[in-house]
Structure formats: C-alpha cells, structure tokens
Protein backbone atom coordinates (compact mmCIF):
# COMPACT_ATOMS: atom_id res chain seq x y z
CA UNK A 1 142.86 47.96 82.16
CA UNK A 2 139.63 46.80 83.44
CA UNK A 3 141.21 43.15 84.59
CA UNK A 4 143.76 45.12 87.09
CA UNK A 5 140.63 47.29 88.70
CA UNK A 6 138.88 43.52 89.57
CA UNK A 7 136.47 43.39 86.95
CA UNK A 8 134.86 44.23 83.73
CA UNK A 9 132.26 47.16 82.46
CA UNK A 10 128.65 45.52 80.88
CA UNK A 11 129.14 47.04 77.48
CA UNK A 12 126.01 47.14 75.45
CA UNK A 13 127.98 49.07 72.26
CA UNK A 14 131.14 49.68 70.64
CA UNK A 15 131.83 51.56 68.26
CA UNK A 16 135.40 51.94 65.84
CA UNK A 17 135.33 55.83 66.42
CA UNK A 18 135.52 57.98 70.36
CA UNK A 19 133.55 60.76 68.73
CA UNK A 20 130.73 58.57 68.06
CA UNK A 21 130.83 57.18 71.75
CA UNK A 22 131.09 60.54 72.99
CA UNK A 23 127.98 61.90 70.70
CA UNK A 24 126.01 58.77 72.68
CA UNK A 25 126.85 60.10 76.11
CA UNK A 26 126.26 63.51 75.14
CA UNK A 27 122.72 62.50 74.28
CA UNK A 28 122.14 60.71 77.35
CA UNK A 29 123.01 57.00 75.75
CA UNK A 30 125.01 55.90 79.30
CA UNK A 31 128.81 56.27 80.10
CA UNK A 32 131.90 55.69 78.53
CA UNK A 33 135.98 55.51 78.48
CA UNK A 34 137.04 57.02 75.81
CA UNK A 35 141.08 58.71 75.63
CA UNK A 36 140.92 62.47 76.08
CA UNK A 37 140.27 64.44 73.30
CA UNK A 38 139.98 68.28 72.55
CA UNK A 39 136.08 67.85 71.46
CA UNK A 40 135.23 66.53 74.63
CA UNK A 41 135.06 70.15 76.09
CA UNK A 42 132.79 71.12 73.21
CA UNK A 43 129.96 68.95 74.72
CA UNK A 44 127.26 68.90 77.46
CA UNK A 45 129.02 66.00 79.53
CA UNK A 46 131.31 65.93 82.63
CA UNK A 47 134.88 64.57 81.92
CA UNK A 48 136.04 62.31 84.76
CA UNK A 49 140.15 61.54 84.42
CA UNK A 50 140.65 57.79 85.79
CA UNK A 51 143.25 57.80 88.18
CA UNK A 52 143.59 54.19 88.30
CA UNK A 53 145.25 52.10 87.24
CA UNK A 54 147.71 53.98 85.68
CA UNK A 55 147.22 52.80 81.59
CA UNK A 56 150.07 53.86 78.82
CA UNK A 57 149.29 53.95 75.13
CA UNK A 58 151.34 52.62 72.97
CA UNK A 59 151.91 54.70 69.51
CA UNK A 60 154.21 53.46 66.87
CA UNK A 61 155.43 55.09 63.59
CA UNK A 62 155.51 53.39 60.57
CA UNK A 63 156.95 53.65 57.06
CA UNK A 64 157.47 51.94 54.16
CA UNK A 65 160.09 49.28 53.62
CA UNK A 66 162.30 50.42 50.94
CA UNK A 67 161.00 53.54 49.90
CA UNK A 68 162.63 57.02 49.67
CA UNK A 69 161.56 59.62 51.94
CA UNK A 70 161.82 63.56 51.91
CA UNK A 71 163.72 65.60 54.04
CA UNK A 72 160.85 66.72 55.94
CA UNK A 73 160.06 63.05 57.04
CA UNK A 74 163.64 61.92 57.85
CA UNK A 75 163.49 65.27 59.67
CA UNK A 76 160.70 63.82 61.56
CA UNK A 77 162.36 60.36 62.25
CA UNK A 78 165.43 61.68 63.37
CA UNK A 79 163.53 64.01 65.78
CA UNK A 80 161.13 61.40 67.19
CA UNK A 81 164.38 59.00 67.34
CA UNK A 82 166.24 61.44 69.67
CA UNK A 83 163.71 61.85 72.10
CA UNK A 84 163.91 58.08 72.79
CA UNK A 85 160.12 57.54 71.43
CA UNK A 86 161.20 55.44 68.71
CA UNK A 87 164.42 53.25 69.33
C-alpha cells in the first residue's frame, strides 16, 4: 500500500495484534495504520480513514480436507458461496 503512495512509513515497532498498536497510540507512543475496528471508538485517539490508495483485504475460508461438516457450516458455505465471496 505504502509502495503505490511513493514511499514507505519509518516503523520503529510492530506488533502481531491492532489492539496492542492501538493501546501505543492511545498512550501517546506515535501513529499507526491499523484496519478499523469497533474498539477504536472506545479510546482517546482521532481515527483518520485513508482515502488513498484504495487497499482491499483479502479474507479466505478454510476447512478441512476430508472431514464431515454439520449443517450449520455447509449452511454457511453455501451462503458465503452464493454471494460470490468464495468461488
């Protein structure tokens, strides 16, 4: 995302989780990007949406080769499968 704006944040820490990052900013440890979440709202930051460049997430489902599933999960497939997220 960074490489189509022209160039590339100095990061001084990363972290696996975006609550954690978010706790640092909230506590006055510098700025981040970080996808939105709900909890953002609950803290004493200012949310800035990035308008450019326009960035898509991929999200896959997964299941297990060869196992059976229940209803309620081929219930899920089939729905996720008609609404052209998974092909």
């Amino acid at each position: 995302m960074f490489n189509l704006c022209g160039g590339k944040p100095n990061s001084i820490c990363a972290v696996e989780e975006d609550e954690t990052i978010a706790g640092l900013v909230a506590n006055d440890f510098g700025i981040a990007v970080v996808p939105m979440m709900d909890m953002l709202y609950n803290l004493p930051i200012r949310i800035i949406p990035i308008s450019f460049p326009k960035w898509e997430r991929l999200i896959y489902m997964v299941t297990v080769k060869g196992r059976l599933v229940n209803s309620d999960t081929t219930k899920l497939i089939n729905f996720i499968k008609g609404i052209n997220i998974l092909n």
